[in-house]
C-alpha atoms as a PDB file:
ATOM      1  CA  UNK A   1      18.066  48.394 -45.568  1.00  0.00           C
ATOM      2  CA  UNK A   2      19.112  51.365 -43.666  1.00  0.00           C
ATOM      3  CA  UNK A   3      21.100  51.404 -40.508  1.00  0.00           C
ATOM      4  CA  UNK A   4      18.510  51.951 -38.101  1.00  0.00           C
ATOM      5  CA  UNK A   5      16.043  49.252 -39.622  1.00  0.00           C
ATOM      6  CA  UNK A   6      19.031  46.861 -39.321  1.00  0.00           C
ATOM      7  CA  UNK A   7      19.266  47.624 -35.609  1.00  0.00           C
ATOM      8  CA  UNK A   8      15.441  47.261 -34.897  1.00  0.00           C
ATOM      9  CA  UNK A   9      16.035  43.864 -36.812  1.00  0.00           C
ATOM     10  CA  UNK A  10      18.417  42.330 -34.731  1.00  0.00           C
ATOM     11  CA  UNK A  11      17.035  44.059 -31.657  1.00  0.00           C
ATOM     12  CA  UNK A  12      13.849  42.078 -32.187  1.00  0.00           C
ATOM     13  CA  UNK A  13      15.050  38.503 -30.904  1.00  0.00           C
ATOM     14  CA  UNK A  14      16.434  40.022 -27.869  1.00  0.00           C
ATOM     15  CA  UNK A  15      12.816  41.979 -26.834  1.00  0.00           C
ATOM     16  CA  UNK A  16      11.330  39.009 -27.796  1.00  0.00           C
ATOM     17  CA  UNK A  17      13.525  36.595 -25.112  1.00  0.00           C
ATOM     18  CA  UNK A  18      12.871  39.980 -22.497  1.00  0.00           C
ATOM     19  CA  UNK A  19       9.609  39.594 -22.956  1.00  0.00           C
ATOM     20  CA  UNK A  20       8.748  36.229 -22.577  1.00  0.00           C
ATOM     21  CA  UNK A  21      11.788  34.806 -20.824  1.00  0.00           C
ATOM     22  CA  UNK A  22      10.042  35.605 -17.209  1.00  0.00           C
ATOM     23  CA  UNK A  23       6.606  34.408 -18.279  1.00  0.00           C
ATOM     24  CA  UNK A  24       8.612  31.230 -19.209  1.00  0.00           C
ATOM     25  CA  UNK A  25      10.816  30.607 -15.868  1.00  0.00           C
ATOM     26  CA  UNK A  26       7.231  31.000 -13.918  1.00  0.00           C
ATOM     27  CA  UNK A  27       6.127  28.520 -15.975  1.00  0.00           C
ATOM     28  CA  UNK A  28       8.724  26.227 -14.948  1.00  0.00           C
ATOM     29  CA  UNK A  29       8.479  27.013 -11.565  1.00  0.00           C
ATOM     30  CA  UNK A  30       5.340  26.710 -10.749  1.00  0.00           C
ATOM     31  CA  UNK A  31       5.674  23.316 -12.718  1.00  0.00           C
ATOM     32  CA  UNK A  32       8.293  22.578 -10.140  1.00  0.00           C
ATOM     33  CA  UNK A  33       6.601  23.564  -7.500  1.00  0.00           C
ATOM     34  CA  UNK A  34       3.558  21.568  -8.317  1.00  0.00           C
ATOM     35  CA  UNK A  35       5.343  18.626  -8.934  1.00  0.00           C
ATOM     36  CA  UNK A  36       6.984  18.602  -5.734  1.00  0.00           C
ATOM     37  CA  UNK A  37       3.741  19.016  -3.686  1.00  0.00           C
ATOM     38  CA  UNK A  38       1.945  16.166  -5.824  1.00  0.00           C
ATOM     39  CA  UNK A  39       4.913  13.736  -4.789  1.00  0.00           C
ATOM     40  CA  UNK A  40       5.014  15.170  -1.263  1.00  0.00           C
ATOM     41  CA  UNK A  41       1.515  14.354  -1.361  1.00  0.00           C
ATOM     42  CA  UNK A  42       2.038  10.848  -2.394  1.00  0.00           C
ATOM     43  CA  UNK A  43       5.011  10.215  -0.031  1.00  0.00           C
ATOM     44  CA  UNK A  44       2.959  11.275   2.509  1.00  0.00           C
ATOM     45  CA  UNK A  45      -0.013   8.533   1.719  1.00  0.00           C
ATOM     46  CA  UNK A  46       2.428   6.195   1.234  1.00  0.00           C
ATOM     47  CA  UNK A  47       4.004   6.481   4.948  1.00  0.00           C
ATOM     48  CA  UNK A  48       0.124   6.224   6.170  1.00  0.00           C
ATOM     49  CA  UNK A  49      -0.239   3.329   4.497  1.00  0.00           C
ATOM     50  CA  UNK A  50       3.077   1.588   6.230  1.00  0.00           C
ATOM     51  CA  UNK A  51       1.321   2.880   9.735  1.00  0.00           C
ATOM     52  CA  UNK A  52      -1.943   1.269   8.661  1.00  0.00           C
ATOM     53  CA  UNK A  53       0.133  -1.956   7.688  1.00  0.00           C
ATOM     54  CA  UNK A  54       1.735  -1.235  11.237  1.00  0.00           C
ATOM     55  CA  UNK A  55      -1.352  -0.904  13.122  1.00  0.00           C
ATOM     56  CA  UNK A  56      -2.879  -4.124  11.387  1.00  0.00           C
ATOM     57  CA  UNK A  57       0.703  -6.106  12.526  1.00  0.00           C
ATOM     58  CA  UNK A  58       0.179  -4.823  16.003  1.00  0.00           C
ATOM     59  CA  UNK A  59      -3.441  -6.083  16.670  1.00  0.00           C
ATOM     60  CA  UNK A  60      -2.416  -9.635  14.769  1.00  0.00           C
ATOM     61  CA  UNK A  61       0.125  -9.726  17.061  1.00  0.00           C
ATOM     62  CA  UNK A  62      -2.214  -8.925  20.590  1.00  0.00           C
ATOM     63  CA  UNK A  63      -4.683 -11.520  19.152  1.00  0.00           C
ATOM     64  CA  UNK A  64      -1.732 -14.406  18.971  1.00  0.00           C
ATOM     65  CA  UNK A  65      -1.053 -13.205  22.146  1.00  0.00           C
ATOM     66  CA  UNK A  66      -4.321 -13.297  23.419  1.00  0.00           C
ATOM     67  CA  UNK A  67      -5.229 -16.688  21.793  1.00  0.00           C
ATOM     68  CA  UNK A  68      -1.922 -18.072  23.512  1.00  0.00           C
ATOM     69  CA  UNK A  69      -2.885 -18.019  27.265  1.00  0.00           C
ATOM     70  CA  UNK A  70      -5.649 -20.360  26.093  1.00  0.00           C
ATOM     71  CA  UNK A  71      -4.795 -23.850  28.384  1.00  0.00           C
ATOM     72  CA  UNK A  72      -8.082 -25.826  27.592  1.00  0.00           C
ATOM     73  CA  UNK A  73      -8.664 -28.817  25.478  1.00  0.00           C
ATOM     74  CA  UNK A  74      -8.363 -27.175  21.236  1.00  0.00           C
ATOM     75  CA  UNK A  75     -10.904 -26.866  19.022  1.00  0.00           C
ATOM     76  CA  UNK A  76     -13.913 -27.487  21.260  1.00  0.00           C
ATOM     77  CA  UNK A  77     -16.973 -25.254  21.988  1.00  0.00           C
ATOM     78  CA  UNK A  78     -15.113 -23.695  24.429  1.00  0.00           C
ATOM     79  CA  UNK A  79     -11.853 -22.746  22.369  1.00  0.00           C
ATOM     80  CA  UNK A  80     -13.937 -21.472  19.662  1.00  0.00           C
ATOM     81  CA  UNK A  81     -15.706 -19.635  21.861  1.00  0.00           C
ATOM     82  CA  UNK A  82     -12.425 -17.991  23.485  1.00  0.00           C
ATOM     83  CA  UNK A  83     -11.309 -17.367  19.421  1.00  0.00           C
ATOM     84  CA  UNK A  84     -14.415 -15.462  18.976  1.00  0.00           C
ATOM     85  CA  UNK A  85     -14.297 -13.659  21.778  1.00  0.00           C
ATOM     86  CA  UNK A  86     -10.942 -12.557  21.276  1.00  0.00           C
ATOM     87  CA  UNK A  87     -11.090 -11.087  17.630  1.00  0.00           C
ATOM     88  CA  UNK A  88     -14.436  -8.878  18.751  1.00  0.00           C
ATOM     89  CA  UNK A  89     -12.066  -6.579  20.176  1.00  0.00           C
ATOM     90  CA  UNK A  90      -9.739  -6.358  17.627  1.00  0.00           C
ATOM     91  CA  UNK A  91     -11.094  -3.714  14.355  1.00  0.00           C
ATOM     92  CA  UNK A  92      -8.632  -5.542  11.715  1.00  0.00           C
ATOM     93  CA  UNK A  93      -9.171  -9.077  12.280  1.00  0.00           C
ATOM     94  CA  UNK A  94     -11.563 -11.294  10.747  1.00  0.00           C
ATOM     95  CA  UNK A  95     -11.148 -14.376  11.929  1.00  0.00           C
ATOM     96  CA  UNK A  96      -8.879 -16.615  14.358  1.00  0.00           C
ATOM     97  CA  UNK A  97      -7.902 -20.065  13.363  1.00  0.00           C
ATOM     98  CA  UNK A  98      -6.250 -22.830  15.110  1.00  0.00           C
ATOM     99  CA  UNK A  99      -3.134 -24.595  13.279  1.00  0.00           C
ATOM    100  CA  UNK A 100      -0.622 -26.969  13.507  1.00  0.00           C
ATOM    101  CA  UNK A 101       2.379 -26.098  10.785  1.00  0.00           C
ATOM    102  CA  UNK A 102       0.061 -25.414   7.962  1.00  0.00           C
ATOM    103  CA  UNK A 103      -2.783 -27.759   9.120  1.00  0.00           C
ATOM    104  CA  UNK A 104      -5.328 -25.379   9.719  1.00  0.00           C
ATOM    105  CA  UNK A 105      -7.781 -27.365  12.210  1.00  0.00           C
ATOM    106  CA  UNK A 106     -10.611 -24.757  13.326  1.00  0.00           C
ATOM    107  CA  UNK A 107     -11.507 -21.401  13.584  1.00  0.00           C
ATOM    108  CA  UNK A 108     -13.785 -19.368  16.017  1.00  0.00           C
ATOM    109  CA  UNK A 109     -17.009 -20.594  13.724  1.00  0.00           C
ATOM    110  CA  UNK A 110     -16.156 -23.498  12.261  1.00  0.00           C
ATOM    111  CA  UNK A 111     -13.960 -27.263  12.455  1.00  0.00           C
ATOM    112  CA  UNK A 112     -13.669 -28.911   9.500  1.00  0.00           C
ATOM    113  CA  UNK A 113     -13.817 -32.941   9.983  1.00  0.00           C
ATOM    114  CA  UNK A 114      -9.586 -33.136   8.261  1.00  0.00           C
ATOM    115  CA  UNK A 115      -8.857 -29.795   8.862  1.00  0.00           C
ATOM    116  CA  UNK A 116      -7.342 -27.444   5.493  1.00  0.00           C
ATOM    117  CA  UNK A 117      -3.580 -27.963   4.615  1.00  0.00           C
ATOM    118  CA  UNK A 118      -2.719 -24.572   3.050  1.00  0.00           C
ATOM    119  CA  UNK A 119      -0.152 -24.344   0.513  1.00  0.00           C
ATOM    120  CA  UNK A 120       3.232 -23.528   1.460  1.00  0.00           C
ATOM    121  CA  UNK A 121       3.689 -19.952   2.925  1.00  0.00           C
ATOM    122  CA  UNK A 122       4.464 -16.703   0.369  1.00  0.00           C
ATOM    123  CA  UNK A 123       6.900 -15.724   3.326  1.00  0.00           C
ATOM    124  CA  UNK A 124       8.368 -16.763   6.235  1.00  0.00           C
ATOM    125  CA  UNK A 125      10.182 -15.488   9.498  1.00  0.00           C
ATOM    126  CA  UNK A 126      12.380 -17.361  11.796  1.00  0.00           C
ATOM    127  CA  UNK A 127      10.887 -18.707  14.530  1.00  0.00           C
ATOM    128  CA  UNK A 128       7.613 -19.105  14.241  1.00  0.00           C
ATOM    129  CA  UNK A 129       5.729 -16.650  11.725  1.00  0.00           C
ATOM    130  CA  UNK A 130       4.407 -17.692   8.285  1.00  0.00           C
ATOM    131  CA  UNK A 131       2.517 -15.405   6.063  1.00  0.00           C
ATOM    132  CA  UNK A 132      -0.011 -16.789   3.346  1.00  0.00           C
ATOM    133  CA  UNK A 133      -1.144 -13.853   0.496  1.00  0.00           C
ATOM    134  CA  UNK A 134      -4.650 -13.994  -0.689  1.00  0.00           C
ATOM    135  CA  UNK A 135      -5.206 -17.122  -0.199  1.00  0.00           C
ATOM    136  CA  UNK A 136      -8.780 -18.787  -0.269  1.00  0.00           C
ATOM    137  CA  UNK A 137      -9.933 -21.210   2.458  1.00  0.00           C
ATOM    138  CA  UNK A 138     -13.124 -23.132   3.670  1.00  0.00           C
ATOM    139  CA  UNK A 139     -12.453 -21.076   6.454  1.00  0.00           C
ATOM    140  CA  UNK A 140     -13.085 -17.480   4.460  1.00  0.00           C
ATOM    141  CA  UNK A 141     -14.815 -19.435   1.330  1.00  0.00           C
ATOM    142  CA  UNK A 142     -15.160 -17.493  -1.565  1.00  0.00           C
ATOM    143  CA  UNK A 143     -12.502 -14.319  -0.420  1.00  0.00           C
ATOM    144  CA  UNK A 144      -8.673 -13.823  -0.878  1.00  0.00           C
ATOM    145  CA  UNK A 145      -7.689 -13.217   2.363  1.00  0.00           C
ATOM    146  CA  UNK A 146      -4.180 -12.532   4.481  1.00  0.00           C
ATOM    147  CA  UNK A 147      -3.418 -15.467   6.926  1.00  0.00           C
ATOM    148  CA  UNK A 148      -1.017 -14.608   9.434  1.00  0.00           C
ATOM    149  CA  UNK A 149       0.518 -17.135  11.694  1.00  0.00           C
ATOM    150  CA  UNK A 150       2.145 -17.194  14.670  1.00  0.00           C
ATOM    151  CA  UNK A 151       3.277 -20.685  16.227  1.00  0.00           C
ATOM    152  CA  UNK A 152      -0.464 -22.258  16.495  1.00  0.00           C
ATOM    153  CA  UNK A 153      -2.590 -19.414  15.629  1.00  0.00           C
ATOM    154  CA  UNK A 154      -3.305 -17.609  12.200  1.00  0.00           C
ATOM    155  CA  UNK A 155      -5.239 -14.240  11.718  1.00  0.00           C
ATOM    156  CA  UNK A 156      -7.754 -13.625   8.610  1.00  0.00           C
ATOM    157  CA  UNK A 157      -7.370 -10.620   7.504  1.00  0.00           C
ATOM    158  CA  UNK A 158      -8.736  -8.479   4.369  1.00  0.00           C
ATOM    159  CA  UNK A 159      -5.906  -7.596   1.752  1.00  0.00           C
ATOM    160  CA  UNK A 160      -7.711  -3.898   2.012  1.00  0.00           C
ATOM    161  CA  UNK A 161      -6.859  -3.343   5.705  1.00  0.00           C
ATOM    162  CA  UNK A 162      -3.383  -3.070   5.775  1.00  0.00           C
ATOM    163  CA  UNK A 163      -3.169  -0.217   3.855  1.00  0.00           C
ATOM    164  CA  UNK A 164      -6.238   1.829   3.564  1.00  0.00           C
ATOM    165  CA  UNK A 165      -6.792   5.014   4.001  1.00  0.00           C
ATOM    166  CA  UNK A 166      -9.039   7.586   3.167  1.00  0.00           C
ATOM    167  CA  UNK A 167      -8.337  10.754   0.646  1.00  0.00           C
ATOM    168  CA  UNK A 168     -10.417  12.882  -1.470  1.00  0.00           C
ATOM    169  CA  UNK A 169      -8.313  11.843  -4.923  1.00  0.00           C
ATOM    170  CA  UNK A 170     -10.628   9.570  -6.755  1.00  0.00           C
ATOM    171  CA  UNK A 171      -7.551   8.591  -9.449  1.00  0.00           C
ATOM    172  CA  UNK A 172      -5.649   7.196  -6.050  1.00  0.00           C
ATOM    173  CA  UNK A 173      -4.432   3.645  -6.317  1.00  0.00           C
ATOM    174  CA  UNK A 174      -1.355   1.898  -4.182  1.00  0.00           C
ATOM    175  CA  UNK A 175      -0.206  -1.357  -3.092  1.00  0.00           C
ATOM    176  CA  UNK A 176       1.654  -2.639  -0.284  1.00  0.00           C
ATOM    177  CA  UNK A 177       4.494  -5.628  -0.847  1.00  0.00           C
ATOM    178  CA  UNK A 178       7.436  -7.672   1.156  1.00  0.00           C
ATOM    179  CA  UNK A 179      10.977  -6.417  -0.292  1.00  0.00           C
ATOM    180  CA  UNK A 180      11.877  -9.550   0.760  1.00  0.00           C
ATOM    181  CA  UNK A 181       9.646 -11.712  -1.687  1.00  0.00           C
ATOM    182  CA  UNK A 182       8.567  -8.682  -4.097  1.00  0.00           C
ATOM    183  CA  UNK A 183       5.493  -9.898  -3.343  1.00  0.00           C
ATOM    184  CA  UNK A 184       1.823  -7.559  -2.957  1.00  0.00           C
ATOM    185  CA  UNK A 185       0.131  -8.598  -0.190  1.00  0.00           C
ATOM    186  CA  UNK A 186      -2.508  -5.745  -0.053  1.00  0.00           C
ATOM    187  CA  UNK A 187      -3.682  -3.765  -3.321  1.00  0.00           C
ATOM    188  CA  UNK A 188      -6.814  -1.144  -3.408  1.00  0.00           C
ATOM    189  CA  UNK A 189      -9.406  -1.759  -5.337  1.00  0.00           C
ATOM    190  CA  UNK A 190      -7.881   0.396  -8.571  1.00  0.00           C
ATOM    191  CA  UNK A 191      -4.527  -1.157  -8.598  1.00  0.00           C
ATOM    192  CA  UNK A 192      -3.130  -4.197 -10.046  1.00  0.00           C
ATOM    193  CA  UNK A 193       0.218  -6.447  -9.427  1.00  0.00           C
ATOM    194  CA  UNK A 194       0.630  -6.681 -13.347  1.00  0.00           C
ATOM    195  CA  UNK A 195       0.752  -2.697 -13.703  1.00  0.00           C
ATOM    196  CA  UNK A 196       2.391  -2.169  -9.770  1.00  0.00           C
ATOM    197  CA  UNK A 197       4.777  -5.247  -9.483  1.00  0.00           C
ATOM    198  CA  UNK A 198       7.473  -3.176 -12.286  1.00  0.00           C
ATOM    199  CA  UNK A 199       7.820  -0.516 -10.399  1.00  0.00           C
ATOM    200  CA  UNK A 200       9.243  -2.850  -7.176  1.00  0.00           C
ATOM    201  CA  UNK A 201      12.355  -3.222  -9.487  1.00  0.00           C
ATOM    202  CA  UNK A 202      13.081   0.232 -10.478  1.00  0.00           C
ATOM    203  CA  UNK A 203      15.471   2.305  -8.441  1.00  0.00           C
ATOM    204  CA  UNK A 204      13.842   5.708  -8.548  1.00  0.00           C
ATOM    205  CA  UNK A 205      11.386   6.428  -5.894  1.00  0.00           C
ATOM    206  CA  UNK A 206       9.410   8.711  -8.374  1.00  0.00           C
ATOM    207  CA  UNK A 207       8.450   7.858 -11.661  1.00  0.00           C
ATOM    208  CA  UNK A 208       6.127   9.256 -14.265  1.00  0.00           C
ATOM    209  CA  UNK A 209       4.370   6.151 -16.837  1.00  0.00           C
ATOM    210  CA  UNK A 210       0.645   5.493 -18.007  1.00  0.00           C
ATOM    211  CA  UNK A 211      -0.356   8.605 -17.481  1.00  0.00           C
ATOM    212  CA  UNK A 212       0.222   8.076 -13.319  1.00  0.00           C
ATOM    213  CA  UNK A 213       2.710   9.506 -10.964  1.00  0.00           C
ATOM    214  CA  UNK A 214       4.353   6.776  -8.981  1.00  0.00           C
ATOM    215  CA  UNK A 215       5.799   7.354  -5.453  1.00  0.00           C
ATOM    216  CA  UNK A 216       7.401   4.553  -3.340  1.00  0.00           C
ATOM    217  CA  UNK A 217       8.576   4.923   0.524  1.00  0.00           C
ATOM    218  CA  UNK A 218       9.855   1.970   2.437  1.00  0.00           C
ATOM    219  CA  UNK A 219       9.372   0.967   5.742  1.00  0.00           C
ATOM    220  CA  UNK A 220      12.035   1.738   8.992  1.00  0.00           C
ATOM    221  CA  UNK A 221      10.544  -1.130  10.669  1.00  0.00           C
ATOM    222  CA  UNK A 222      10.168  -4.299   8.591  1.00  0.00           C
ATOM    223  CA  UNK A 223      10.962  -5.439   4.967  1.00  0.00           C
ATOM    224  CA  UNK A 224       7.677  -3.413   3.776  1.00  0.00           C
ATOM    225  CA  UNK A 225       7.172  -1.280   1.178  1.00  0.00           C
ATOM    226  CA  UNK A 226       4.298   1.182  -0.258  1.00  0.00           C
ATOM    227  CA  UNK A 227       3.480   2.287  -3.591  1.00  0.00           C
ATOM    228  CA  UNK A 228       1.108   4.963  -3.958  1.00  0.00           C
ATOM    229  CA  UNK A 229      -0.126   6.471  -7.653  1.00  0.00           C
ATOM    230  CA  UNK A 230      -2.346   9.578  -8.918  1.00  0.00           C
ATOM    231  CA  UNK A 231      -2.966  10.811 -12.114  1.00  0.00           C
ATOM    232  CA  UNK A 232      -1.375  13.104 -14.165  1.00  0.00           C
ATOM    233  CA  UNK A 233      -4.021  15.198 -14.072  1.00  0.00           C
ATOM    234  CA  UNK A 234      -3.789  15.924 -10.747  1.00  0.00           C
ATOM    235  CA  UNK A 235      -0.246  17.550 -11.240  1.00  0.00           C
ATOM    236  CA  UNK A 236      -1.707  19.822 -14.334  1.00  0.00           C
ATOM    237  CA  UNK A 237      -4.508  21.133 -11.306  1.00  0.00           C
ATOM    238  CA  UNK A 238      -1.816  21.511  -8.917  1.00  0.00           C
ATOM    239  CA  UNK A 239       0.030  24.001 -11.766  1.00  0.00           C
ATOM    240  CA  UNK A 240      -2.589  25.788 -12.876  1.00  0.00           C
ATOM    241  CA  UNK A 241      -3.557  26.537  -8.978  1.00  0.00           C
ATOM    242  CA  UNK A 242      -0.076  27.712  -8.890  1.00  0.00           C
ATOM    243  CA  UNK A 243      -0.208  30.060 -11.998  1.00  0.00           C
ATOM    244  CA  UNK A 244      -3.762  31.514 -10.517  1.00  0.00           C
ATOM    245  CA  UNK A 245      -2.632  32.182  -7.244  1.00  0.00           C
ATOM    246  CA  UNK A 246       0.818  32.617  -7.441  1.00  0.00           C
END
């Protein structure tokens, strides 16, 4: 092999990693880049889901309130009547019920003869707040619901207020739990504790399994937490909108 042949030889590798190292590093960038918007993106419905949790809290709160001023004889016409009236104002509740401890003696539509004793409470809060996680009732028959209580009153509420919102991904799925408990108390209608409830324990606040991206942002306010998935998929769109236009 003659001198100049050798040269061209080893030249090769070296036009070769030219060539196609740039193509390469805007491959990886744009990869970057589109990973960081997809979990921006995520972070982003994950905080809107602690203000919808937020928003829910605050109305359960004005209806105990509300409910509160009540100075009549209970669980007659007329307090049921007040209950009602109360929760038509209020977007997030469903119902208003009347308790002592976790007797639960009548709601705004109906007074069971013995009242319901509810099982103990998923979570508590000193001094007066219990919280009971899809829980089924003669009260709601037939639907999981959210009971928060407050001293003598408890708010119904759907598992699927507190955090939804809306968004144009259709692979979208996220949960809402207590940090205190590791406990869901609100899933959408994609997501499940068994495939959610692992990622409570991991200390990365983005992780990549199943084919899902997993984001989780925790609440400044109370022991609350949001966990908000999208497919994979959606990242490879993301980077090929960023190799098209640049």
């Amino acid at each position: 092999m003659s001198h100049r042949a050798r040269h061209q030889l080893l030249a090769l590798p070296g036009i070769i990693f030219l060539v196609l190292f740039p193509i390469i590093l805007s491959l990886w960038i744009a990869f970057l880049w589109a990973k960081s918007e997809v979990n921006n993106q995520l972070r982003t419905f994950a905080q809107l889901a602690l203000d919808k949790s937020e928003l829910v809290i605050r109305q359960a709160d004005l209806v105990s309130d509300a409910a509160e001023r009540y100075q009549g004889q209970v669980c007659t016409p007329a307090h049921q009547k007040r209950m009602l009236n109360i929760i038509r104002g209020y977007l997030y509740i469903n119902e208003l019920i009347y308790a002592r401890d976790n007797h639960f003696l009548c709601s705004s539509l109906i007074a069971p003869v013995n009242g319901y004793t509810i099982a103990p409470a998923d979570y508590k809060r000193e001094p007066n707040v219990s919280i009971y996680y899809y829980r089924n009732t003669p009260f709601f028959s037939g639907y999981k619901m959210t009971y928060m209580q407050r001293g003598n009153y408890v708010a119904v509420i759907n598992p699927l207020f507190w955090s939804e919102v809306m968004s144009d991904d259709p692979t979208l799925q996220w949960g809402v739990y207590d940090t205190v408990t590791k406990t869901f108390f609100s899933l959408s209608k994609e997501a499940s504790a068994a495939t959610f409830s692992p990622l409570i324990h991991l200390k990365d606040l983005t992780v990549q399994r199943n084919g899902y991206l997993y984001a989780t942002v925790y609440s400044t306010k109370r022991p609350i937490a949001a966990i908000v998935a999208t497919s994979y998929q959606r990242l490879i769109t993301h980077f090929y909108n960023h190799l098209i236009l640049g």
